[in-house]
N, C-alpha and C. Protein backbone atom coordinates (compact mmCIF):
# COMPACT_ATOMS: atom_id res chain seq x y z
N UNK A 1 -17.77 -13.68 -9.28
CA UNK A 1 -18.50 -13.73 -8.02
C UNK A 1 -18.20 -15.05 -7.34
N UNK A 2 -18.09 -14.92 -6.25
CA UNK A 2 -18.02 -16.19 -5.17
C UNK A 2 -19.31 -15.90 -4.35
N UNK A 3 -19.97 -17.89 -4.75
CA UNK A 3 -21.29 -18.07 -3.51
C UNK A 3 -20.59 -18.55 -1.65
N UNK A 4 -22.10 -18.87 -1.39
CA UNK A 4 -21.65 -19.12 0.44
C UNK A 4 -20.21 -20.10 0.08
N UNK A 5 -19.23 -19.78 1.28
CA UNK A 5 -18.01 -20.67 0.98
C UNK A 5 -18.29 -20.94 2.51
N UNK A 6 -17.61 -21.75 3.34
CA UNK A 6 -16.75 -21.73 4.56
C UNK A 6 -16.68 -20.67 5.02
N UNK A 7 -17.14 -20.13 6.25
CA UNK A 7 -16.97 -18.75 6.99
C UNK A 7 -17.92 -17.42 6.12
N UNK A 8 -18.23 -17.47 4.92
CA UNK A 8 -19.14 -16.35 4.55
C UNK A 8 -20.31 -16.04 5.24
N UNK A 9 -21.21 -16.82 5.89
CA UNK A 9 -22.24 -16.59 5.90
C UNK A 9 -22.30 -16.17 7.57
N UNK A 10 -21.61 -16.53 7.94
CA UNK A 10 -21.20 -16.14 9.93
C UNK A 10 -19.82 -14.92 9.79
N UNK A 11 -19.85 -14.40 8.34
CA UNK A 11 -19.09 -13.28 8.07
C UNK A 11 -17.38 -13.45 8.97
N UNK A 12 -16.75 -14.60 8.66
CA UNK A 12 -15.68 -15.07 8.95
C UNK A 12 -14.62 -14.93 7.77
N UNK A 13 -15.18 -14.46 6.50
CA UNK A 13 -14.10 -14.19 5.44
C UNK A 13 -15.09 -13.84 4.17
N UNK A 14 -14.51 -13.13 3.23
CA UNK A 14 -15.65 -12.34 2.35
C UNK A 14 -15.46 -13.66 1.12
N UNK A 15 -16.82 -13.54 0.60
CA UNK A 15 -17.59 -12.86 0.39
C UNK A 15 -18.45 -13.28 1.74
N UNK A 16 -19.35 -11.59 1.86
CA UNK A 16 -20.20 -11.90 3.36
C UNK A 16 -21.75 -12.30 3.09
N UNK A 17 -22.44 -12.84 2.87
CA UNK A 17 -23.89 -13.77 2.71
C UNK A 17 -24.41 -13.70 4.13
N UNK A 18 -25.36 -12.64 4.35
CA UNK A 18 -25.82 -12.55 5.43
C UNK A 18 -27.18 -12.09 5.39
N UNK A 19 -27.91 -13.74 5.71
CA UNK A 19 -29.11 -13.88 5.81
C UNK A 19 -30.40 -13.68 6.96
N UNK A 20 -31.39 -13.58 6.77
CA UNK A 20 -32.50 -13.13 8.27
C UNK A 20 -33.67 -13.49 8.14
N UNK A 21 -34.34 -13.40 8.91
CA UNK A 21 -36.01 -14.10 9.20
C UNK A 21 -36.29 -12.62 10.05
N UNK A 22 -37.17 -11.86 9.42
CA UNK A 22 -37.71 -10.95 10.79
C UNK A 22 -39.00 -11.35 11.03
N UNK A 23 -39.81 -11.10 11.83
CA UNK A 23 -41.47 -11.29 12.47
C UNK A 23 -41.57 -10.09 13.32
N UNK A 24 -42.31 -8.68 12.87
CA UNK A 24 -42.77 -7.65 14.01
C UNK A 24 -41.88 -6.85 13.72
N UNK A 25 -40.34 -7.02 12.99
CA UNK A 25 -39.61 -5.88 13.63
C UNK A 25 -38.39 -6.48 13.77
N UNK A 26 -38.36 -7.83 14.61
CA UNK A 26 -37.37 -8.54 15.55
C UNK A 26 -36.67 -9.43 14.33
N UNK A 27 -35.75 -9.63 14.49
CA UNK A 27 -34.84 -10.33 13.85
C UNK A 27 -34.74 -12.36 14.35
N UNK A 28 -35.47 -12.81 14.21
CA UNK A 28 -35.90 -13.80 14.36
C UNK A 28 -34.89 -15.55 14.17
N UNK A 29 -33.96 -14.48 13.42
CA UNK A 29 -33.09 -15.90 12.40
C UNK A 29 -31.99 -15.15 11.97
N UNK A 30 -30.71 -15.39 12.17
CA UNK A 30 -29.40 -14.79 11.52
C UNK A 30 -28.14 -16.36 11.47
N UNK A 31 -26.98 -15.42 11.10
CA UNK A 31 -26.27 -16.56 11.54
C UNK A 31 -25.72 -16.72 12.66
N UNK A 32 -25.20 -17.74 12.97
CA UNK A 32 -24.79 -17.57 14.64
C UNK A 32 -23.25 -16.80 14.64
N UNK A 33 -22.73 -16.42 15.69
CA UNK A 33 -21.44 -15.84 15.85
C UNK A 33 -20.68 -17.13 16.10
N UNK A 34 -19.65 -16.99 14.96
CA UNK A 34 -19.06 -17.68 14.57
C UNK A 34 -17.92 -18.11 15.66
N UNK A 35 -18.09 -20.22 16.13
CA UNK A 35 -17.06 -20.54 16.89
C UNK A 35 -15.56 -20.79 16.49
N UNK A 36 -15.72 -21.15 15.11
CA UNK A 36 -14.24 -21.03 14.74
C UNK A 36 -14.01 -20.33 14.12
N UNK A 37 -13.05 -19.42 13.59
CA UNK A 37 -12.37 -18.86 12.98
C UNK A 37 -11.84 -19.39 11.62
N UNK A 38 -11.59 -20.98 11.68
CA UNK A 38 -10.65 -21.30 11.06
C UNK A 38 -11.77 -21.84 9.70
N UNK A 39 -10.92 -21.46 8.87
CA UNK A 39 -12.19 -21.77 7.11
C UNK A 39 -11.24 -22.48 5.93
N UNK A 40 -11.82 -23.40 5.45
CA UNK A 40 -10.98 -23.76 4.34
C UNK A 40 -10.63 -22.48 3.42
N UNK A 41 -9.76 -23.39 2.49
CA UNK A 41 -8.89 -22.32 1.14
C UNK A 41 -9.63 -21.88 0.26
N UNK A 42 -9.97 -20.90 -0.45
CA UNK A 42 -11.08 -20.43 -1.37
C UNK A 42 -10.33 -20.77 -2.36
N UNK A 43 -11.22 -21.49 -3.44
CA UNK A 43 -10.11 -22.10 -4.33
C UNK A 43 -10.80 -21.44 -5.83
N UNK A 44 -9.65 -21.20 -7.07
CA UNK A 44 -10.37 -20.85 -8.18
C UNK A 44 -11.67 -20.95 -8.79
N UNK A 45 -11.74 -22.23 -8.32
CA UNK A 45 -13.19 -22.91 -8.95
C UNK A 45 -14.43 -22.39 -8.33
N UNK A 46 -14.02 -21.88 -7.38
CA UNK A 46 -15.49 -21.27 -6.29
C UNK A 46 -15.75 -19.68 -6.78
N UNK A 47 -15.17 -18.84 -8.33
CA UNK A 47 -15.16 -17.86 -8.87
C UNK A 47 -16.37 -18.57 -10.08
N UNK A 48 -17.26 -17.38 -9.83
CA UNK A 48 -18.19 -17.92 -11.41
C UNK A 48 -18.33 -16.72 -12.18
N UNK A 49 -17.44 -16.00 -13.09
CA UNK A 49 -17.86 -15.07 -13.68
C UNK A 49 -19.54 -14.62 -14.18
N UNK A 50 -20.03 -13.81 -14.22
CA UNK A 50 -21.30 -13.28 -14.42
C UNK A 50 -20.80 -12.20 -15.27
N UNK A 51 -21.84 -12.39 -16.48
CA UNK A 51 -22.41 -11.31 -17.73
C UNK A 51 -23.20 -10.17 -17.27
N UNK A 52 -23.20 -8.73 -17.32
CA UNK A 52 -23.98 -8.07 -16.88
C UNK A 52 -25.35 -8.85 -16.96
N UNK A 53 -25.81 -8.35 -16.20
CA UNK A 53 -27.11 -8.72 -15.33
C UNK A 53 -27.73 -9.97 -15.27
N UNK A 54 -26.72 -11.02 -15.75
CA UNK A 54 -26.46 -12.17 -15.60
C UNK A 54 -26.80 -12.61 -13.72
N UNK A 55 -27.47 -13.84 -13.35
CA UNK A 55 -27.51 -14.24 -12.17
C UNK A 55 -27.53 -15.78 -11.82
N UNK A 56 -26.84 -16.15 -10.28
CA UNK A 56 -26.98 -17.30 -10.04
C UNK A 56 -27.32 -17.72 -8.87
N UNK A 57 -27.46 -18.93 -8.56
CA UNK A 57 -27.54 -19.27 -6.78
C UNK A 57 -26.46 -19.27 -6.29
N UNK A 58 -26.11 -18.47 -5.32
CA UNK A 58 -24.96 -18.87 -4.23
C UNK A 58 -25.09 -20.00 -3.96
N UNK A 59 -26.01 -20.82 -3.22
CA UNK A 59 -25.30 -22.41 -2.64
C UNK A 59 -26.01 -23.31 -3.57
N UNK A 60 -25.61 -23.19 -4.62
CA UNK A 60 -25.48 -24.34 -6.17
C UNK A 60 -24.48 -24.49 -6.77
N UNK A 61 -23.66 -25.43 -6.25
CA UNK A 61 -22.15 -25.71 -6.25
C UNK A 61 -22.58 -26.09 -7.62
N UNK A 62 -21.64 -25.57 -8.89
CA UNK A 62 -21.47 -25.91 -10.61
C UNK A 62 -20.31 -25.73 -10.68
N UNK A 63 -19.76 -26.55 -11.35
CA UNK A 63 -18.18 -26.43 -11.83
C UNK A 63 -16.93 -26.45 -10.74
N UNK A 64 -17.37 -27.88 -9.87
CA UNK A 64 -16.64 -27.94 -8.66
C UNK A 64 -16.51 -27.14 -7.55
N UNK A 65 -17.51 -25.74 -7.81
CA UNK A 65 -17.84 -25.09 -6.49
C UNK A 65 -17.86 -25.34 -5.31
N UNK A 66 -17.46 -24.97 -3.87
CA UNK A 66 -17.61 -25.15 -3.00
C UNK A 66 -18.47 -25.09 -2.38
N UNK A 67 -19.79 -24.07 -2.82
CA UNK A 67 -20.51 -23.60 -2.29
C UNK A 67 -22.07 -24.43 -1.18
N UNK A 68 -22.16 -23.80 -0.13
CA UNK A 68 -23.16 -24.41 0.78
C UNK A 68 -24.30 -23.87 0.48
N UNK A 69 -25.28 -24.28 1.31
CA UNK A 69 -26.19 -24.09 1.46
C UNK A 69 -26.23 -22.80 2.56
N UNK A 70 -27.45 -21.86 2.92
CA UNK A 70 -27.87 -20.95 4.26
C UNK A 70 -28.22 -21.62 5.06
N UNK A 71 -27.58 -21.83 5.73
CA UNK A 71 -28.06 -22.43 7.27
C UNK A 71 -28.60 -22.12 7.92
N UNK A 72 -29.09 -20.14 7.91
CA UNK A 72 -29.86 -19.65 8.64
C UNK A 72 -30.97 -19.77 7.88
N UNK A 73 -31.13 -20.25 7.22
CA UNK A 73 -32.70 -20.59 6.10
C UNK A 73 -32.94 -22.12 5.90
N UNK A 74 -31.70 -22.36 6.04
CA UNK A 74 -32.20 -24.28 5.77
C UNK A 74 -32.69 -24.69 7.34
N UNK A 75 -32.37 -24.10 8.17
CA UNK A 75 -32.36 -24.65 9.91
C UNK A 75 -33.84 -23.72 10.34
N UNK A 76 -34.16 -23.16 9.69
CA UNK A 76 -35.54 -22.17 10.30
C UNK A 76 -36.43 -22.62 10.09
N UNK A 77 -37.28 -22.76 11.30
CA UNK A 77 -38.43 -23.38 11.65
C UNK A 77 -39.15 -22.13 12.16
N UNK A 78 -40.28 -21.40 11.71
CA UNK A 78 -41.52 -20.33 12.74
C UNK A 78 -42.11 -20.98 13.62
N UNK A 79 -41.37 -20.60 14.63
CA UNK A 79 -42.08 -20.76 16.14
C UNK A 79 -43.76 -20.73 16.27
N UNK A 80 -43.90 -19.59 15.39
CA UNK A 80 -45.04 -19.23 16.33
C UNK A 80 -46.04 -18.45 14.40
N UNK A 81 -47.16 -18.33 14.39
CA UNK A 81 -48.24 -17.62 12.86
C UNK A 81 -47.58 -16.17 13.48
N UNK A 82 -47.82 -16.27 11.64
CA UNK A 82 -47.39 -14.67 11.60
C UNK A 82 -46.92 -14.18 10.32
N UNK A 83 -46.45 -13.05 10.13
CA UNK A 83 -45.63 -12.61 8.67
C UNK A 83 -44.17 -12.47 9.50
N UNK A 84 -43.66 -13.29 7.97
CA UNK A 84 -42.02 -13.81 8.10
C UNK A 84 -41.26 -12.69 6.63
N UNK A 85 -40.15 -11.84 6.84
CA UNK A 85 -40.09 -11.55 6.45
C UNK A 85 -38.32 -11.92 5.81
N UNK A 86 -37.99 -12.47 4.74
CA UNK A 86 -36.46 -12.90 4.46
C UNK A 86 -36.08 -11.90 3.64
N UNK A 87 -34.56 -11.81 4.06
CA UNK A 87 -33.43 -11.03 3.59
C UNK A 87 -32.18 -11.82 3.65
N UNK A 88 -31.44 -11.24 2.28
CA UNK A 88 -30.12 -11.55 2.03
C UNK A 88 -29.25 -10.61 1.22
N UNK A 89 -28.41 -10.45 2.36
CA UNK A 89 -27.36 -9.30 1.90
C UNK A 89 -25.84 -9.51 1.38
N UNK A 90 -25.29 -9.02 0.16
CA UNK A 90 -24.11 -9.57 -0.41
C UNK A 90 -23.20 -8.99 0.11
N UNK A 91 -21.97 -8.65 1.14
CA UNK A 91 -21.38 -7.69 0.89
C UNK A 91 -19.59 -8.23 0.38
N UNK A 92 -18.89 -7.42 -0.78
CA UNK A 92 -17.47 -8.12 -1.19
C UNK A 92 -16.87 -7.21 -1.04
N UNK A 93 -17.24 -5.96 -0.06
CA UNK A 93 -16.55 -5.12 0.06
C UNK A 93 -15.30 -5.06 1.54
N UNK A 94 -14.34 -6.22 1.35
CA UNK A 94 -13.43 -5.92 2.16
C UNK A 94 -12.30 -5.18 1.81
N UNK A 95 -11.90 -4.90 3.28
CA UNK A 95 -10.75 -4.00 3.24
C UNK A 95 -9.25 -4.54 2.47
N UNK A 96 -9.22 -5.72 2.95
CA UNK A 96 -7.99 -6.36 1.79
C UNK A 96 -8.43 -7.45 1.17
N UNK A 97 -7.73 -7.70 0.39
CA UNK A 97 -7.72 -8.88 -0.55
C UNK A 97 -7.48 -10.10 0.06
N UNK A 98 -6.65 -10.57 1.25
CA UNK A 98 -6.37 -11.51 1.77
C UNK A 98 -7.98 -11.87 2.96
N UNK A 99 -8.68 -10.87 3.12
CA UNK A 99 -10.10 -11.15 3.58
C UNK A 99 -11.04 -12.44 3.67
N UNK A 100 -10.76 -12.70 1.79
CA UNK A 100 -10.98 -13.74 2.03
C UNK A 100 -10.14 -14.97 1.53
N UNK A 101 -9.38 -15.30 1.97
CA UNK A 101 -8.46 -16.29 1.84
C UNK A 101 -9.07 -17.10 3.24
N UNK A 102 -8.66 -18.57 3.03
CA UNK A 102 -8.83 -19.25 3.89
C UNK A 102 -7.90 -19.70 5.38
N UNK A 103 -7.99 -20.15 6.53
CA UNK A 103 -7.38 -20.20 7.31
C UNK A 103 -5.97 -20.79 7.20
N UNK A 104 -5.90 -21.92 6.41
CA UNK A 104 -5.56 -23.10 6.25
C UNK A 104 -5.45 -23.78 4.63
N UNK A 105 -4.48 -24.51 4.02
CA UNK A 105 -4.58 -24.65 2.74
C UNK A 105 -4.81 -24.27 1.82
N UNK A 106 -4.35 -22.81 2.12
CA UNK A 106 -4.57 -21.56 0.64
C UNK A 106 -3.14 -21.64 -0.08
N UNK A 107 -2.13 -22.07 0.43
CA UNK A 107 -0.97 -21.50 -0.59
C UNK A 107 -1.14 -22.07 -1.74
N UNK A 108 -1.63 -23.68 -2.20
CA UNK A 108 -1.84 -23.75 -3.57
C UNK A 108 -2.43 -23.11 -4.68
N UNK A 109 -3.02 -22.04 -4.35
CA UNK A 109 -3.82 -21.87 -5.11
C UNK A 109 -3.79 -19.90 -5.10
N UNK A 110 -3.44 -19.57 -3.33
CA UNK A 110 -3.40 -18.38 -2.84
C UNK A 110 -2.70 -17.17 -3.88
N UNK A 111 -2.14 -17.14 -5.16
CA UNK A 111 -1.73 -16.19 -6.00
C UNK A 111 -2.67 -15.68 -7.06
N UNK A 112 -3.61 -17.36 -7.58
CA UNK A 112 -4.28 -17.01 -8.38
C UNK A 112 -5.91 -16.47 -7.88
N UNK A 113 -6.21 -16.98 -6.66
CA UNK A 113 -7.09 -16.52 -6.06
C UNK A 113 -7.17 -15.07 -5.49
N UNK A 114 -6.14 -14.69 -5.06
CA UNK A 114 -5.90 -13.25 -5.16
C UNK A 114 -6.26 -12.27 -6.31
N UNK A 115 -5.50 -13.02 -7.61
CA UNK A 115 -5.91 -12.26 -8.66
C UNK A 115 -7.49 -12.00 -9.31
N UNK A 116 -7.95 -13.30 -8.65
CA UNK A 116 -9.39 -13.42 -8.99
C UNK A 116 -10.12 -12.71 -8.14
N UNK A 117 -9.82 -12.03 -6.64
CA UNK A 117 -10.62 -11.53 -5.87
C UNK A 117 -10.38 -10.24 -6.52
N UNK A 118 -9.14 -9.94 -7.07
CA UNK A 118 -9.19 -7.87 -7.13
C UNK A 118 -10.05 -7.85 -8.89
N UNK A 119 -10.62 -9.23 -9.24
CA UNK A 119 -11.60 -8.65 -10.35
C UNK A 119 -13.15 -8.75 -9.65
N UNK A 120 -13.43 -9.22 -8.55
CA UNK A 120 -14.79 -9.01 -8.11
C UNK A 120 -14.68 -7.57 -8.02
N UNK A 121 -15.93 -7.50 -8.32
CA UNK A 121 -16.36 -5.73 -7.86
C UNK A 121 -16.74 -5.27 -6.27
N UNK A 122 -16.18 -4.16 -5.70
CA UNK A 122 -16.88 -4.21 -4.48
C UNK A 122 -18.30 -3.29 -4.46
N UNK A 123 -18.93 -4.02 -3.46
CA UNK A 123 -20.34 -3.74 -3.53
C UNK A 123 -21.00 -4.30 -2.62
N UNK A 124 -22.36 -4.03 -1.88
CA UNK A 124 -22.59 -4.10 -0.84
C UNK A 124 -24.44 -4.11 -1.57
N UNK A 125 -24.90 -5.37 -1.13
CA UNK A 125 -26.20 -5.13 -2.53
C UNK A 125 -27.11 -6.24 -1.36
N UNK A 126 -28.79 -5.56 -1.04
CA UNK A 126 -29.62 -6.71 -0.53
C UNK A 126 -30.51 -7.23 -1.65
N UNK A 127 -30.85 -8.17 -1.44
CA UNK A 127 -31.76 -9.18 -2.06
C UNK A 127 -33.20 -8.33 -2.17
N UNK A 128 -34.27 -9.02 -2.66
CA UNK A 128 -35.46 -8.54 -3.02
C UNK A 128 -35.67 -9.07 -1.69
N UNK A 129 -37.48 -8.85 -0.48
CA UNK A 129 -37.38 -8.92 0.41
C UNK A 129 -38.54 -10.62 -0.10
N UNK A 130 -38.73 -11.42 0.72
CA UNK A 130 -39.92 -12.54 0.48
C UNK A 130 -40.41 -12.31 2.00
N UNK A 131 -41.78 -12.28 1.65
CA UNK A 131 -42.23 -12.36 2.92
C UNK A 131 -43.51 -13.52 2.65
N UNK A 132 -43.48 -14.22 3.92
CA UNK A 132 -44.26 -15.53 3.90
C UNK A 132 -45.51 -15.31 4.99
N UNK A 133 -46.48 -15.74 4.94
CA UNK A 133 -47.40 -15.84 6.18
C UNK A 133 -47.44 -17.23 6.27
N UNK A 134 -47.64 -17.06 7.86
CA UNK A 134 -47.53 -18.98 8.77
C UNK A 134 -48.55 -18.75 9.06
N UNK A 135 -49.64 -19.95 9.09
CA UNK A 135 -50.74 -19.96 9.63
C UNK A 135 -51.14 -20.86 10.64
């Protein structure tokens, strides 16, 4: 498994980490549409194998990980009281393997990272839901 990298979470290269805030219905908090395109190299080390039903944090960089933080969760502030409702959706289901490769400074690494993406599983999986009240 690969956590948030560069471009995952504004769904600019897989894996896709796509997080939300709803209130009422409305979608309150996402990520923004992404201004660049361009994403660093996904590098071996940003692969963390998992044991069946084994789990981890996406943005808890271990073992030289790349991994960030949600920005659409670290940057959210509730405007306004109410029930807040969070979601996070995994999806590694791209169409090719080069999906997620990076813009820029992948050839070092770009053969073995390949090989490491066609052992992720594809799958398309949401999170449990948290819902918060603001008062």
């Amino acid at each position: 498994m690969v956590g948030v990298v560069d471009g995952s979470e504004e769904a600019v290269r897989f894996p896709h980490w796509r997080p939300a805030a709803i209130r009422d219905g409305a979608v309150v908090a996402a990520p923004p549409t992404p201004e660049d395109p361009l994403v660093g190299p996904l590098r071996a080390a940003d692969f963390r194998p998992l044991a069946p039903g084994e789990s981890f944090d996406p943005t808890r960089p271990e073992g030289g990980a790349a991994y960030m933080p949600l920005s659409t969760f670290a940057s959210f502030v509730p405007s306004e009281a109410g029930s807040y409702r969070f979601t996070l959706e995994l999806s590694t289901e791209s169409p090719r393997p080069e999906d997620w490769l990076g813009r820029f400074g992948q050839d070092a690494e770009r053969e073995r990272v390949l090989e490491l993406v066609g052992r992720v599983p594809r799958l398309t999986v949401a999170s449990n839901v948290l819902e918060v009240s603001v008062r």
